[in-house]
Protein backbone atom coordinates (compact mmCIF):
# COMPACT_ATOMS: atom_id res chain seq x y z
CA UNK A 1 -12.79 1.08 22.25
CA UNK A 2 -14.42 -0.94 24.57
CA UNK A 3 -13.22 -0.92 28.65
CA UNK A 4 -11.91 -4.28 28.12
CA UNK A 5 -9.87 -3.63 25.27
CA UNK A 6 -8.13 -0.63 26.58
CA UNK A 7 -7.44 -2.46 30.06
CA UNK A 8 -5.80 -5.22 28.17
CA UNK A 9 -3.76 -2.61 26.00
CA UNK A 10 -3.01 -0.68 29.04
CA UNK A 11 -1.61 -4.15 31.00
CA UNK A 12 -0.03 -5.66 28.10
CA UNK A 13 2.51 -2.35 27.85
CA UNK A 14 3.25 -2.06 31.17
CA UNK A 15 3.94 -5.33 31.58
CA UNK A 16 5.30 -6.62 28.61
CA UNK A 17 8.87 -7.02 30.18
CA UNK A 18 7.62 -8.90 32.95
CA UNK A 19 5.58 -11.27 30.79
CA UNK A 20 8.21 -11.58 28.10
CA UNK A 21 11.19 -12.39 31.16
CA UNK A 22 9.15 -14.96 32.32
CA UNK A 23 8.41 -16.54 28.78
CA UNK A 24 12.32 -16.06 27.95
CA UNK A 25 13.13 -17.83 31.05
CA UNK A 26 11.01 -21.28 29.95
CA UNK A 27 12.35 -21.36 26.76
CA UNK A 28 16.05 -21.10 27.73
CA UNK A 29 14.79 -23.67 30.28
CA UNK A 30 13.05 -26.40 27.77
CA UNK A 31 15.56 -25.30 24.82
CA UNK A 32 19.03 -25.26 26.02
CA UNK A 33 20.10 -24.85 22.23
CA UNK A 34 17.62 -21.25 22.91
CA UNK A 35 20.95 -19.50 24.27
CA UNK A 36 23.47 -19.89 21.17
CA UNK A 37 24.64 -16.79 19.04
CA UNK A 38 22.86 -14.38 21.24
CA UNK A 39 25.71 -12.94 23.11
CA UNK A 40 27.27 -13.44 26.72
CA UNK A 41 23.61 -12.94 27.71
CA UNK A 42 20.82 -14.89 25.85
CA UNK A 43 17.76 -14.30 28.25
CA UNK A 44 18.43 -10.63 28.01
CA UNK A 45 18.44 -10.88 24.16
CA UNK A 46 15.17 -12.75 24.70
CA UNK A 47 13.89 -10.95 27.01
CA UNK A 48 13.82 -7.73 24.59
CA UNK A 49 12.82 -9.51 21.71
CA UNK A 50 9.55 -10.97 23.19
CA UNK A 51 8.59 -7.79 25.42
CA UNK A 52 9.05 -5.88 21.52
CA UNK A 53 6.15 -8.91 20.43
CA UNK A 54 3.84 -8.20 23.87
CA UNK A 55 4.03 -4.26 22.94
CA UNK A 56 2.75 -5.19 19.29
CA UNK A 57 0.18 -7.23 20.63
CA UNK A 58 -1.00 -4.85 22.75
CA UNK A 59 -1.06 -2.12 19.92
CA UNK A 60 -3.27 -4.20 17.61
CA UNK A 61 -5.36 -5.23 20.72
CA UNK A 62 -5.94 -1.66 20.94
CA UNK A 63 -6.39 -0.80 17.26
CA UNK A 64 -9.08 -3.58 17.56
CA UNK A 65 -6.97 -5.57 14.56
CA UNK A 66 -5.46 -9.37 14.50
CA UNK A 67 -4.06 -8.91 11.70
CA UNK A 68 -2.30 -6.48 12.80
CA UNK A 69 -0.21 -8.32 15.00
CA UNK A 70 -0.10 -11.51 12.37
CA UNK A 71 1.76 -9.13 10.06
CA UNK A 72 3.75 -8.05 12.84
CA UNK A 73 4.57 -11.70 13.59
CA UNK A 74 5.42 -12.59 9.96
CA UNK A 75 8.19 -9.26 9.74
CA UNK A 76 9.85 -10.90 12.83
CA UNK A 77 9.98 -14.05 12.16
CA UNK A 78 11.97 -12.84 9.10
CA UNK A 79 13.98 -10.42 10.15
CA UNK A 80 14.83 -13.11 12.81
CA UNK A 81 15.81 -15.73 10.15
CA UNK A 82 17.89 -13.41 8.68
CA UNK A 83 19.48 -12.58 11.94
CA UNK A 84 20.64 -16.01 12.44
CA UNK A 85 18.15 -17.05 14.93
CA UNK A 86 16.20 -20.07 14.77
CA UNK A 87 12.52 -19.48 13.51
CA UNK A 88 11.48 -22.56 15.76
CA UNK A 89 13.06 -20.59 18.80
CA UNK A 90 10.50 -17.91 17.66
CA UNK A 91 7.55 -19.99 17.69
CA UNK A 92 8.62 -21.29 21.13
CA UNK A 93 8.50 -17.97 22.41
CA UNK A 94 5.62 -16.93 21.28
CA UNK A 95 3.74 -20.25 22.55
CA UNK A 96 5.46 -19.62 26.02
CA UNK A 97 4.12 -16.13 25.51
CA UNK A 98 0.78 -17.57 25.04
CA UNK A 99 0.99 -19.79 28.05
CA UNK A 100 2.60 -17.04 30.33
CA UNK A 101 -0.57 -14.59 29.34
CA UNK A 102 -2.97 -17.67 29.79
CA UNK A 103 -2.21 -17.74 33.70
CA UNK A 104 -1.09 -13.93 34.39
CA UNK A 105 -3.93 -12.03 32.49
CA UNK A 106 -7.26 -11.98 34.36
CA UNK A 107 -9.99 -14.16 33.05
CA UNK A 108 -11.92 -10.90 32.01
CA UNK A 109 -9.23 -10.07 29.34
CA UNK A 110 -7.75 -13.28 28.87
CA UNK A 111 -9.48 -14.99 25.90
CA UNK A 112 -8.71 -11.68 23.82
CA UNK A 113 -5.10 -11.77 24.08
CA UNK A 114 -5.33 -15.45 23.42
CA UNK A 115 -6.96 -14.86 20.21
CA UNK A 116 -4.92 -12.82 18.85
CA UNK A 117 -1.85 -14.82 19.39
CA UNK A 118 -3.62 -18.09 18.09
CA UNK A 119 -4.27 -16.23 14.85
CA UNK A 120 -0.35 -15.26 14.65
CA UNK A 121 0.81 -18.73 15.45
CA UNK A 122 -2.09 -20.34 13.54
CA UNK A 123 -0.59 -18.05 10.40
CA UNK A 124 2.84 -18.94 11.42
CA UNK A 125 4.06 -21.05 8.37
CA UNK A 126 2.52 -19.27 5.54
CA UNK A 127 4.87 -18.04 2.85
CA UNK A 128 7.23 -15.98 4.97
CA UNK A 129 8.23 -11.93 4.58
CA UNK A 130 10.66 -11.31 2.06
CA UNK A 131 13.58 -9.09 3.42
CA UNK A 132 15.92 -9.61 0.70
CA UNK A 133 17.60 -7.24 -1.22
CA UNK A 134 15.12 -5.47 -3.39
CA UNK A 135 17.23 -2.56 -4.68
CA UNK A 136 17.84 -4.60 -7.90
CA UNK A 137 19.68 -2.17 -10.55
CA UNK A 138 17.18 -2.98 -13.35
CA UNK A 139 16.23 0.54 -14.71
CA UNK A 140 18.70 3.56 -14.87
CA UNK A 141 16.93 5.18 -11.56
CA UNK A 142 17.45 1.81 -9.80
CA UNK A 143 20.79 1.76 -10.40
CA UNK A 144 21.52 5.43 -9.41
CA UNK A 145 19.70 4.24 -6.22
CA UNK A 146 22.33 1.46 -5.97
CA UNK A 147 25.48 3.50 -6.76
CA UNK A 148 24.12 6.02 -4.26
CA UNK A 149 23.67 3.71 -1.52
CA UNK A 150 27.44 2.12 -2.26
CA UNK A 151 28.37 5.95 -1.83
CA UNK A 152 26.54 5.99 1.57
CA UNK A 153 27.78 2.83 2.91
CA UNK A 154 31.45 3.95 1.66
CA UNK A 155 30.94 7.09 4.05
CA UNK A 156 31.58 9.28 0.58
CA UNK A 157 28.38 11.34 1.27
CA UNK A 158 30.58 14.18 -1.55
CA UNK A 159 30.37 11.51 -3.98
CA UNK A 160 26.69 10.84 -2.88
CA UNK A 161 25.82 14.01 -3.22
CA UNK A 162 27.38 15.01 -6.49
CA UNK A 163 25.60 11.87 -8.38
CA UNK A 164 22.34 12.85 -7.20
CA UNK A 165 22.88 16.47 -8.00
CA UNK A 166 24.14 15.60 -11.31
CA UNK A 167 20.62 13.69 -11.56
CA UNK A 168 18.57 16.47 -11.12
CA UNK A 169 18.96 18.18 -14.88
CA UNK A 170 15.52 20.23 -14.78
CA UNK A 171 13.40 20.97 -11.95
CA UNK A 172 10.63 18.26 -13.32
CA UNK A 173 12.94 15.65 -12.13
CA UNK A 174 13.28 16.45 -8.45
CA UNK A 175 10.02 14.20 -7.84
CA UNK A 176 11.23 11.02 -9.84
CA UNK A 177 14.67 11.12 -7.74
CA UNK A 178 12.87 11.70 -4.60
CA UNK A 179 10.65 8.54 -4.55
CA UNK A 180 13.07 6.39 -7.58
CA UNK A 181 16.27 7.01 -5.88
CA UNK A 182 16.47 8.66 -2.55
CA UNK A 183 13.78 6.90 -0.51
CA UNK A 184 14.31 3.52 -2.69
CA UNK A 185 17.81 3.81 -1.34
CA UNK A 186 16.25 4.71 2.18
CA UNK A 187 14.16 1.63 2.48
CA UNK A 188 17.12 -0.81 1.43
CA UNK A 189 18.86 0.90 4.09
CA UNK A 190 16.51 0.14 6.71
CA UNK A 191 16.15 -3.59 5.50
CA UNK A 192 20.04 -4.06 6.01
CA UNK A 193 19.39 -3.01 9.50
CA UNK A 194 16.74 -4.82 10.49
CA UNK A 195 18.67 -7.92 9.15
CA UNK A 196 22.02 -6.90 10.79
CA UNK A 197 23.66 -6.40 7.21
CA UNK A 198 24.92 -3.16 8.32
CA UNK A 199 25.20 -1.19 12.01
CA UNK A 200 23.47 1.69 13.98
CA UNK A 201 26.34 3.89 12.92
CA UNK A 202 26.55 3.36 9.12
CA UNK A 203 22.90 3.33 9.29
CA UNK A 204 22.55 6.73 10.86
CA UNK A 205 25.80 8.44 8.98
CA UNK A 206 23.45 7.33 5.71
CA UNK A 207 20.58 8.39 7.07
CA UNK A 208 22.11 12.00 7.90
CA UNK A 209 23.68 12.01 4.58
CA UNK A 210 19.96 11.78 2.72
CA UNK A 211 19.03 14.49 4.80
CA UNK A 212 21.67 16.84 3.82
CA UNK A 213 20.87 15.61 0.33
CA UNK A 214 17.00 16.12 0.21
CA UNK A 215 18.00 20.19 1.27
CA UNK A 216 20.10 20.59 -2.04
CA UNK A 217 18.08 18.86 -4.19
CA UNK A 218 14.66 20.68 -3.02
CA UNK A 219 16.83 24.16 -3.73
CA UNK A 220 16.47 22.93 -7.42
CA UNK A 221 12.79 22.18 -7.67
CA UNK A 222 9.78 23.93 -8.92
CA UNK A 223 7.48 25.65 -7.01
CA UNK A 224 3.91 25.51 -8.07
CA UNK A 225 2.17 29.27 -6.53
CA UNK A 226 1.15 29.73 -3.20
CA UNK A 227 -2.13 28.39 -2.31
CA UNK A 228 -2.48 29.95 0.96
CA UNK A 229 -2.62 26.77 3.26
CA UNK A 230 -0.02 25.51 5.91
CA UNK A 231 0.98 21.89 6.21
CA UNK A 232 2.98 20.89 9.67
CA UNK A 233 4.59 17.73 9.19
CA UNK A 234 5.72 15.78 12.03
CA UNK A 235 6.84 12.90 13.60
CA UNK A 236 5.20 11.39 17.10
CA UNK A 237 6.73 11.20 20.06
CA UNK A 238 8.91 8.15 20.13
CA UNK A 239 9.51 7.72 16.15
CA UNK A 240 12.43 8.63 15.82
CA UNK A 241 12.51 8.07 12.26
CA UNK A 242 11.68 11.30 9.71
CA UNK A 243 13.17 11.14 6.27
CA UNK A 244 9.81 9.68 4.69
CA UNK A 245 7.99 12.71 6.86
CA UNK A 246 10.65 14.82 5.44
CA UNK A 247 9.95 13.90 1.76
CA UNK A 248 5.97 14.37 2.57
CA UNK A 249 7.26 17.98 3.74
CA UNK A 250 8.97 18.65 0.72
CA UNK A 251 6.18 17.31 -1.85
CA UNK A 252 3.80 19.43 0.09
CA UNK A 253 5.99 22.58 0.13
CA UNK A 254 6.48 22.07 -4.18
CA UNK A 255 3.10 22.41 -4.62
CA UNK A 256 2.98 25.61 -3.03
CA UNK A 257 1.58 24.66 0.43
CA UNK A 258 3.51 26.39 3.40
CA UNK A 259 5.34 23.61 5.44
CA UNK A 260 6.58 23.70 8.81
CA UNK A 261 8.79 20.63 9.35
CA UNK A 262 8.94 19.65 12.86
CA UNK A 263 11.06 16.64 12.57
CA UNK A 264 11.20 13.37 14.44
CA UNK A 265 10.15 12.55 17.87
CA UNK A 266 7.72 15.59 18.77
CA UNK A 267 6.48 15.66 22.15
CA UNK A 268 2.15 15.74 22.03
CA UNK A 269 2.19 19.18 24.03
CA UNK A 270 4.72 21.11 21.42
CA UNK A 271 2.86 19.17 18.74
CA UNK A 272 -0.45 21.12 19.87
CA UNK A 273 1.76 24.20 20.79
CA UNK A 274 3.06 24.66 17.02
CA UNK A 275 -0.53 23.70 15.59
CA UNK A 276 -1.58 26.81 17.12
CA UNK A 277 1.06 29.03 16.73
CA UNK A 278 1.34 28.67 12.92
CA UNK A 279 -2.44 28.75 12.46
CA UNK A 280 -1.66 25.10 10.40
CA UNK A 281 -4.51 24.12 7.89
CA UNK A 282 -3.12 20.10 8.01
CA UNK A 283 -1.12 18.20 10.24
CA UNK A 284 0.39 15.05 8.78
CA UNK A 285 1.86 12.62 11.58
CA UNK A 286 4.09 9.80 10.95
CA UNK A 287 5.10 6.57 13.00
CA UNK A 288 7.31 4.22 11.60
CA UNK A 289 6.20 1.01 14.46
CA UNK A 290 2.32 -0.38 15.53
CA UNK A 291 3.74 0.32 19.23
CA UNK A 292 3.78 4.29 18.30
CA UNK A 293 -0.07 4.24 17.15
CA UNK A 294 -1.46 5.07 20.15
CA UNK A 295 0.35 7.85 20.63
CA UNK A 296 -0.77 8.98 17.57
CA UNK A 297 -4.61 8.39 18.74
CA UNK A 298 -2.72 10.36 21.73
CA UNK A 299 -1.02 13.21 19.63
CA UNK A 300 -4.82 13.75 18.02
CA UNK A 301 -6.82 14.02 20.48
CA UNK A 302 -4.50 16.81 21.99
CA UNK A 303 -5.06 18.63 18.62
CA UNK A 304 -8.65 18.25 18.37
CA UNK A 305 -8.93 19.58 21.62
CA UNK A 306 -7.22 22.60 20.92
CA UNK A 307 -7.75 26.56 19.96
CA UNK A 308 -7.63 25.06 16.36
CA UNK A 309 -8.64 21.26 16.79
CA UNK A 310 -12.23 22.28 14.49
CA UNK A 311 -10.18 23.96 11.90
CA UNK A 312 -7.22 21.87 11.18
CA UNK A 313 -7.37 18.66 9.23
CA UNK A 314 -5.32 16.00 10.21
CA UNK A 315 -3.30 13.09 8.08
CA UNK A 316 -1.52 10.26 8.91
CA UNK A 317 0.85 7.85 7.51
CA UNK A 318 4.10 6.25 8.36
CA UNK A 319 5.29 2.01 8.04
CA UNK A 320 2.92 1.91 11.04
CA UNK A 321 -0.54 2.04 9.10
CA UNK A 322 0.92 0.35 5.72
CA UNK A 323 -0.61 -3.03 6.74
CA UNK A 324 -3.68 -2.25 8.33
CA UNK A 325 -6.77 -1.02 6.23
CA UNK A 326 -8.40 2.13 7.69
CA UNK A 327 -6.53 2.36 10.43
CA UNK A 328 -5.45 5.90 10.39
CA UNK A 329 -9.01 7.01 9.94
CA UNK A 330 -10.37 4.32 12.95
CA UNK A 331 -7.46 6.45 15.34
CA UNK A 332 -8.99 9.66 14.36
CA UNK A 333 -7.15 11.11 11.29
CA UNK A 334 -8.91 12.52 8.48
CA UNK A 335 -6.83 10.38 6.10
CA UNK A 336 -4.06 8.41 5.16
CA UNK A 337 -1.36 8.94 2.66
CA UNK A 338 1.28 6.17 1.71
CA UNK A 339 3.45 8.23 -0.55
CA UNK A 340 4.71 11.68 -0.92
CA UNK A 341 2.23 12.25 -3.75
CA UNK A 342 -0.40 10.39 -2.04
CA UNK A 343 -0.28 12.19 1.01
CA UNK A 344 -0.48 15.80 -1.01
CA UNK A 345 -3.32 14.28 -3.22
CA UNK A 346 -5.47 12.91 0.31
CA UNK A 347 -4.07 16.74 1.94
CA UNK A 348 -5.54 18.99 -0.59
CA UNK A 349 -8.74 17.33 -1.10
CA UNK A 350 -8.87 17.48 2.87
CA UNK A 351 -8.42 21.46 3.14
CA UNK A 352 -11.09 21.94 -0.36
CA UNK A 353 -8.34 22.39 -2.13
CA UNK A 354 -9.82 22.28 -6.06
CA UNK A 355 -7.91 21.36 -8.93
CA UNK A 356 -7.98 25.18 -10.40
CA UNK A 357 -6.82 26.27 -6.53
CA UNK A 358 -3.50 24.80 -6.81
CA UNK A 359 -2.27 25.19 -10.06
């Protein structure tokens, strides 16, 4: 990363609620029609939502990646729509954006940040991101998804639980519910949040539920034989979101690996701290948002440079890589893995792991 690059990165998160207040404030200024649905206080509500779109710009500035930011650009603008708010209002913002950065940044960094948001607005009206429902009941594992997620959002979590019990008739099906039904329902869940379909407490109550429901279900699996390697799975400081991680975990721990599951939102030092204390063969980080990238760029570094930064391998994977080619390897993982089974596949070949090694 150049010094330019990481200057911009560094001034576009500190300041992004200064920029974004000021680019709120024109466009409740030019678009009085800016302020309705938004609550008793609309340049607040804008305020947020455009310091959320400097942070992302200043993550893919630093990951060196447009595109980045274009996708970024394209999710909002959806989950926006959906939200009720108008996807004109959006582009206004982000041209005020562009105009507040044009006289605030210095001239040295300027024309980079301008670029990338060009490219977002210039990409602004092609075919938008669907957020619709996509838990259609179609096969029978779709629809136990479905009538598990009804459970959820019913706050019957014994109901929830039985039906995915009831699911699991031999340990060879633990895997198919994991990724058909349990993080199929997951991801619908998140999509009704993002678009306001449901709130931060039935979101989290389902959420906790999964959890709970993960921990019986992995009781029932099959346990390929030890191959002598440990696997510490965790989230980075800030993502506060693990039951993806938590499925990685799992996958890892079936096919015989030792796991340590650290959870969500794991400070960099007791990240490095537990690396070293379990003697861990592969760490596999998650983060769920493009804002939380450099801290995993952060969170390796801090690895590498400890007692066992030559020895362990490190993987990386999370919503916050999905869209961006190479990224994980460009911030200084080993690898990437975009699925449970993925992410065990990408792990073992990492540690030398052969075919005949693991069963």
């Amino acid at each position: 990363m150049s010094e330019n690059v990481e200057f911009l990165a560094r001034l576009l998160k500190t300041g992004a609620r200064a920029y974004a207040a000021y680019a709120a404030g024109e466009l409740i200024e030019s678009r009085s029609d800016a302020v309705e649905g938004l609550g008793p206080d609309p340049f607040a509500a804008w305020q947020s939502w455009l310091a959320v779109r400097v942070e992302e710009l200043g993550a893919a500035v630093a990951a060196e990646q447009p595109g980045l930011f274009t996708s970024q650009v394209h999710w909002a603008k959806a989950v926006s729509a959906a939200r009720g708010v108008s996807v004109e209002h959006f582009r206004a913002g982000l041209a005020g954006l562009r105009g507040v950065l044009a006289k605030e940044l210095p001239e040295t960094v300027r024309p980079l940040a301008i670029r990338y948001l060009d490219e977002a607005l210039a990409a602004f009206d092609q075919q938008p991101t669907d957020v619709s429902a996509r838990l259609l009941p179609d096969t029978p594992q779709r629809q136990l998804a479905s009538t598990y997620l009804l459970a959820l959002l019913e706050g019957d979590r014994r109901r929830a639980s039985r039906m995915i019990l009831d699911a699991v008739d031999r340990p060879q099906a633990v895997r198919d519910v994991y990724l058909q039904v349990l993080l199929r329902a997951q991801k619908e869940l998140g999509r009704m949040w993002l678009t306001g379909e449901i709130n931060v407490a039935e979101e989290h109550f389902a959420s906790h539920t999964t959890k709970m429901v993960m921990g019986q279900v992995l009781c029932r699996a099959e346990f390929e034989r030890p191959v002598g390697k440990t696997v510490l799975a965790a989230a980075v400081a800030g993502n506060r979101h693990d039951i993806g991680l938590c499925a990685v975990a799992d996958f890892f721990e079936m096919a015989g690996w030792r796991t340590i599951q650290l959870g969500a939102d794991v400070p960099t030092s007791d990240l490095v701290q537990a690396v070293e204390c379990f003697e861990v063969d592969l760490v596999a980080l998650s983060a769920s948002l493009s804002v939380q990238i450099d801290t995993v760029k952060t969170a390796i570094r801090a690895v590498r440079s400890g007692r066992r930064g030559s020895a362990v391998k490190i993987l990386a994977g999370g919503l916050a890589f999905a869209n961006a080619d190479n990224l994980a390897v460009q911030v200084g993982a080993d690898g990437y893995g975009a699925d449970p089974d993925e992410a065990v596949s990408v792990g073992r070949r990492l540690v030398g792991l052969l075919p005949e090694d693991d069963g």
